[in-house]
N, C-alpha and C. Protein backbone atom coordinates (compact mmCIF):
# COMPACT_ATOMS: atom_id res chain seq x y z
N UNK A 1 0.84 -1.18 0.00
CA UNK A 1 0.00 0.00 0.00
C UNK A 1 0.88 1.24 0.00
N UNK A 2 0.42 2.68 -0.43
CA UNK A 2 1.15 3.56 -1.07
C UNK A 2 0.40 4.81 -0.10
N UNK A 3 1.29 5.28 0.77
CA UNK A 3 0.57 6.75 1.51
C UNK A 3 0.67 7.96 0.23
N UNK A 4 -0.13 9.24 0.29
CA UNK A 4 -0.27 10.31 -0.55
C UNK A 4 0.88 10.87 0.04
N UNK A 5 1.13 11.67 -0.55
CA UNK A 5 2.06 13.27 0.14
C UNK A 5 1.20 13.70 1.10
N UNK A 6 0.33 14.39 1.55
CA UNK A 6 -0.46 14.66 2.77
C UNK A 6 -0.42 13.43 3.95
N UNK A 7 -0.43 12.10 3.40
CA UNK A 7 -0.76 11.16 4.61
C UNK A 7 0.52 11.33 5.78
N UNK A 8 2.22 11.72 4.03
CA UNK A 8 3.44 11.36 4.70
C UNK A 8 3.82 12.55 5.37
N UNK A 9 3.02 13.69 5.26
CA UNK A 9 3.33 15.41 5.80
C UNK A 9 2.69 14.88 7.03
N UNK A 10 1.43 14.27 7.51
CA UNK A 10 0.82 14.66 8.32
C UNK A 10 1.64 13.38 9.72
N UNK A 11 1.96 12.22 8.91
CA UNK A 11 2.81 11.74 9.59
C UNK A 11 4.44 12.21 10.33
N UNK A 12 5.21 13.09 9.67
CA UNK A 12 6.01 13.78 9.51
C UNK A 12 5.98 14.70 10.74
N UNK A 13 4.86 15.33 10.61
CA UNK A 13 4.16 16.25 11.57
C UNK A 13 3.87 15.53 13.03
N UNK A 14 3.63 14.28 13.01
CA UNK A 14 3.17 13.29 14.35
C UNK A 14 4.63 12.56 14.89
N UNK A 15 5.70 12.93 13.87
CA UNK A 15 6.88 12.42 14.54
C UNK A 15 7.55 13.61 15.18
N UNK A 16 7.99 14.45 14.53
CA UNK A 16 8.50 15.58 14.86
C UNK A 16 7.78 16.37 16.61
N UNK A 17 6.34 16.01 16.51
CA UNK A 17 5.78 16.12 17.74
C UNK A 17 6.06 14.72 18.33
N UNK A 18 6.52 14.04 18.32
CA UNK A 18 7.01 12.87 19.65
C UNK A 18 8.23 12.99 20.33
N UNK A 19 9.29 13.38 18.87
CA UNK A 19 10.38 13.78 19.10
C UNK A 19 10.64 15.13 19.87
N UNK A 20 9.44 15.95 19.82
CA UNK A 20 9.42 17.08 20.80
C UNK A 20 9.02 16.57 22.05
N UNK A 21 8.73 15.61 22.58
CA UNK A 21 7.82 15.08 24.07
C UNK A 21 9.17 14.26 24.48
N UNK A 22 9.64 13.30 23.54
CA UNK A 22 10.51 12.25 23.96
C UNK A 22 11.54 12.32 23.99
N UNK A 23 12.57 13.73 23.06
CA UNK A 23 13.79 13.78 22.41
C UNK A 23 14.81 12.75 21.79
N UNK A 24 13.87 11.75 21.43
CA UNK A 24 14.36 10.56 20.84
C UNK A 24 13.87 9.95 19.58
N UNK A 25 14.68 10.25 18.64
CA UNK A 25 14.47 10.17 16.89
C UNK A 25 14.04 8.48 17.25
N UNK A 26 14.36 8.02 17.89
CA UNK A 26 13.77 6.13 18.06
C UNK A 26 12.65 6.06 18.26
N UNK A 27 12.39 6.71 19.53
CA UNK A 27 10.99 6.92 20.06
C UNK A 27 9.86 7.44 19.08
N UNK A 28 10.03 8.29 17.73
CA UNK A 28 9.53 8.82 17.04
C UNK A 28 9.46 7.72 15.74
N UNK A 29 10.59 7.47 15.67
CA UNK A 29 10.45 5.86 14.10
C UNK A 29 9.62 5.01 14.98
N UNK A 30 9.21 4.42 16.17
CA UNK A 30 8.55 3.16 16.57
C UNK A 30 7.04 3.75 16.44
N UNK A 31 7.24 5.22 17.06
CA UNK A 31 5.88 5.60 17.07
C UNK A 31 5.18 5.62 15.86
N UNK A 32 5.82 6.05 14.81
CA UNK A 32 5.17 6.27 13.45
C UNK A 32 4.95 4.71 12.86
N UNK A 33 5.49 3.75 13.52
CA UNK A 33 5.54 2.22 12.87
C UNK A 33 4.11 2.06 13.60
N UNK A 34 3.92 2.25 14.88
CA UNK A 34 2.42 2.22 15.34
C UNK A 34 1.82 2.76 14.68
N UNK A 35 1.69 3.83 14.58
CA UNK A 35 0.74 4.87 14.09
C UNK A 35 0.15 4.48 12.40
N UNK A 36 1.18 4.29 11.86
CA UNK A 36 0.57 3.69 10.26
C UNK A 36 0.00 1.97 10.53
N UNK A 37 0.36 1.45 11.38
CA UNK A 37 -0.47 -0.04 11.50
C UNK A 37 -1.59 0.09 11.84
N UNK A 38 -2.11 1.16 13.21
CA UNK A 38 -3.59 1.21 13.81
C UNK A 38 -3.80 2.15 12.76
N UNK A 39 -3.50 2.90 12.08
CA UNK A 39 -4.05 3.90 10.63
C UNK A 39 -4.81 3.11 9.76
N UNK A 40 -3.73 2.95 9.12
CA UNK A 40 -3.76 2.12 7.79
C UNK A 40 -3.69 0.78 7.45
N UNK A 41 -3.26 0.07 8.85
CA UNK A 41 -3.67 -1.31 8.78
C UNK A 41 -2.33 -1.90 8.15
N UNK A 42 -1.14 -1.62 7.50
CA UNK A 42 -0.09 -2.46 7.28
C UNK A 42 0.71 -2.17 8.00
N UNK A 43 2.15 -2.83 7.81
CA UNK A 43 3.53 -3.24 8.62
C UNK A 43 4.18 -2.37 7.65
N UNK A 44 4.90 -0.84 7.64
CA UNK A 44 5.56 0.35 6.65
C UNK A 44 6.60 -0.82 6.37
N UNK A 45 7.38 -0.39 4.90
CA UNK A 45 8.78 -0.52 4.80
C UNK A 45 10.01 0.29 5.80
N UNK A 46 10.63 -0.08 5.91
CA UNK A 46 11.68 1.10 6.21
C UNK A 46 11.98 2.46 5.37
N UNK A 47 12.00 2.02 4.31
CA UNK A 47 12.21 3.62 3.27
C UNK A 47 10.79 3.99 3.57
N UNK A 48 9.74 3.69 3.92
CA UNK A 48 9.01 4.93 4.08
C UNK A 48 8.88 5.28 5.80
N UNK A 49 9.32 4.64 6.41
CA UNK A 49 9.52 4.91 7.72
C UNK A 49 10.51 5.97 7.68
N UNK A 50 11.71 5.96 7.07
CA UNK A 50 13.10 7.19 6.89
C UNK A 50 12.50 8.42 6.72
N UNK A 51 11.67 8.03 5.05
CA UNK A 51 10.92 9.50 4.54
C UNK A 51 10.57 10.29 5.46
N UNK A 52 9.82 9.56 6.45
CA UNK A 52 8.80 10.35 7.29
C UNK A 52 9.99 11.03 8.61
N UNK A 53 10.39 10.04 8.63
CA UNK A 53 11.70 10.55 9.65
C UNK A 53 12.64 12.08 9.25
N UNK A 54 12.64 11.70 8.18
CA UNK A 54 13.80 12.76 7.39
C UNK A 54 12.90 14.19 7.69
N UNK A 55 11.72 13.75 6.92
CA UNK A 55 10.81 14.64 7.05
C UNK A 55 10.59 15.89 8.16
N UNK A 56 10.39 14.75 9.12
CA UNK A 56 10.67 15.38 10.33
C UNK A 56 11.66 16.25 11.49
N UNK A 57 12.79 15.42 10.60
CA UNK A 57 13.92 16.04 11.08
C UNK A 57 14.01 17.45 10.33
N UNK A 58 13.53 17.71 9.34
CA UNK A 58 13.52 18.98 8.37
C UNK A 58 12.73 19.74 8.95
N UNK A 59 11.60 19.74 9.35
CA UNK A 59 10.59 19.97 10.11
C UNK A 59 10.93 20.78 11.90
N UNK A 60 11.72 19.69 12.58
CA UNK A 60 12.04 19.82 13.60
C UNK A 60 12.80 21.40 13.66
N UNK A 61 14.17 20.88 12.46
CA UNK A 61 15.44 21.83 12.10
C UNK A 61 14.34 23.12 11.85
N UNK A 62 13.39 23.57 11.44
CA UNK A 62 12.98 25.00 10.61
C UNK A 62 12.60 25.28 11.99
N UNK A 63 12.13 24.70 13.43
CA UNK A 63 11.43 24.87 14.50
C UNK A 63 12.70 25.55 15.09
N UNK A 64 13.34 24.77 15.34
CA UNK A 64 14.67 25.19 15.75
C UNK A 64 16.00 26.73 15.24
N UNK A 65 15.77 27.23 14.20
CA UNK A 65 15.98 27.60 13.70
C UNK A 65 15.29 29.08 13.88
N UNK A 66 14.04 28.90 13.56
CA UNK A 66 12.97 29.76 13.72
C UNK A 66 12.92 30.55 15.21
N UNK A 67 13.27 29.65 16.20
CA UNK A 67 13.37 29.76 18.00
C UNK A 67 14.31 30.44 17.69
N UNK A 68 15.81 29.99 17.05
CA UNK A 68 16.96 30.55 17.41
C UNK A 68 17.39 32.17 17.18
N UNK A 69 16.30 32.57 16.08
CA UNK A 69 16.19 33.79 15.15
C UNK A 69 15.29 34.98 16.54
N UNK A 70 14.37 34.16 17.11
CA UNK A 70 13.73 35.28 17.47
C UNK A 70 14.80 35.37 19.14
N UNK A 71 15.44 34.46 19.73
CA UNK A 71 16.49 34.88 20.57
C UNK A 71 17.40 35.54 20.29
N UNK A 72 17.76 35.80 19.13
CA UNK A 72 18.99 36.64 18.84
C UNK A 72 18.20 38.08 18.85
């Protein structure tokens, strides 16, 4: 089975918020491995588990970034 671009943003979006609760990029790949099984009902590949990861980490970085701009 094949997620849209929105399914993998919105997932993206649900890691990046775990990784904000947990500070652990692990804690955030297991969660998203849950999260698309009780979703969508399959077992992800790994390359789309990364995507979403990467994703997030891009995601995270503009958060970070964004914080760092208005402290200066």
């Amino acid at each position: 089975m094949y997620l849209n671009n929105n399914q993998i943003s919105r997932l993206a979006e649900y890691a990046a918020t775990n990784y904000e609760l947990s500070c652990s990029w692990r804690s955030a790949y297991d969660s998203v491995i849950d999260e698309i099984y009780s979703e969508y009902g399959f077992k992800p590949r790994a390359s789309l588990i990364k995507l979403v990861i990467r994703r997030a980490q891009v995601i995270w970085e503009g958060h970070r970034i964004a914080a760092q701009a208005v402290m200066e």
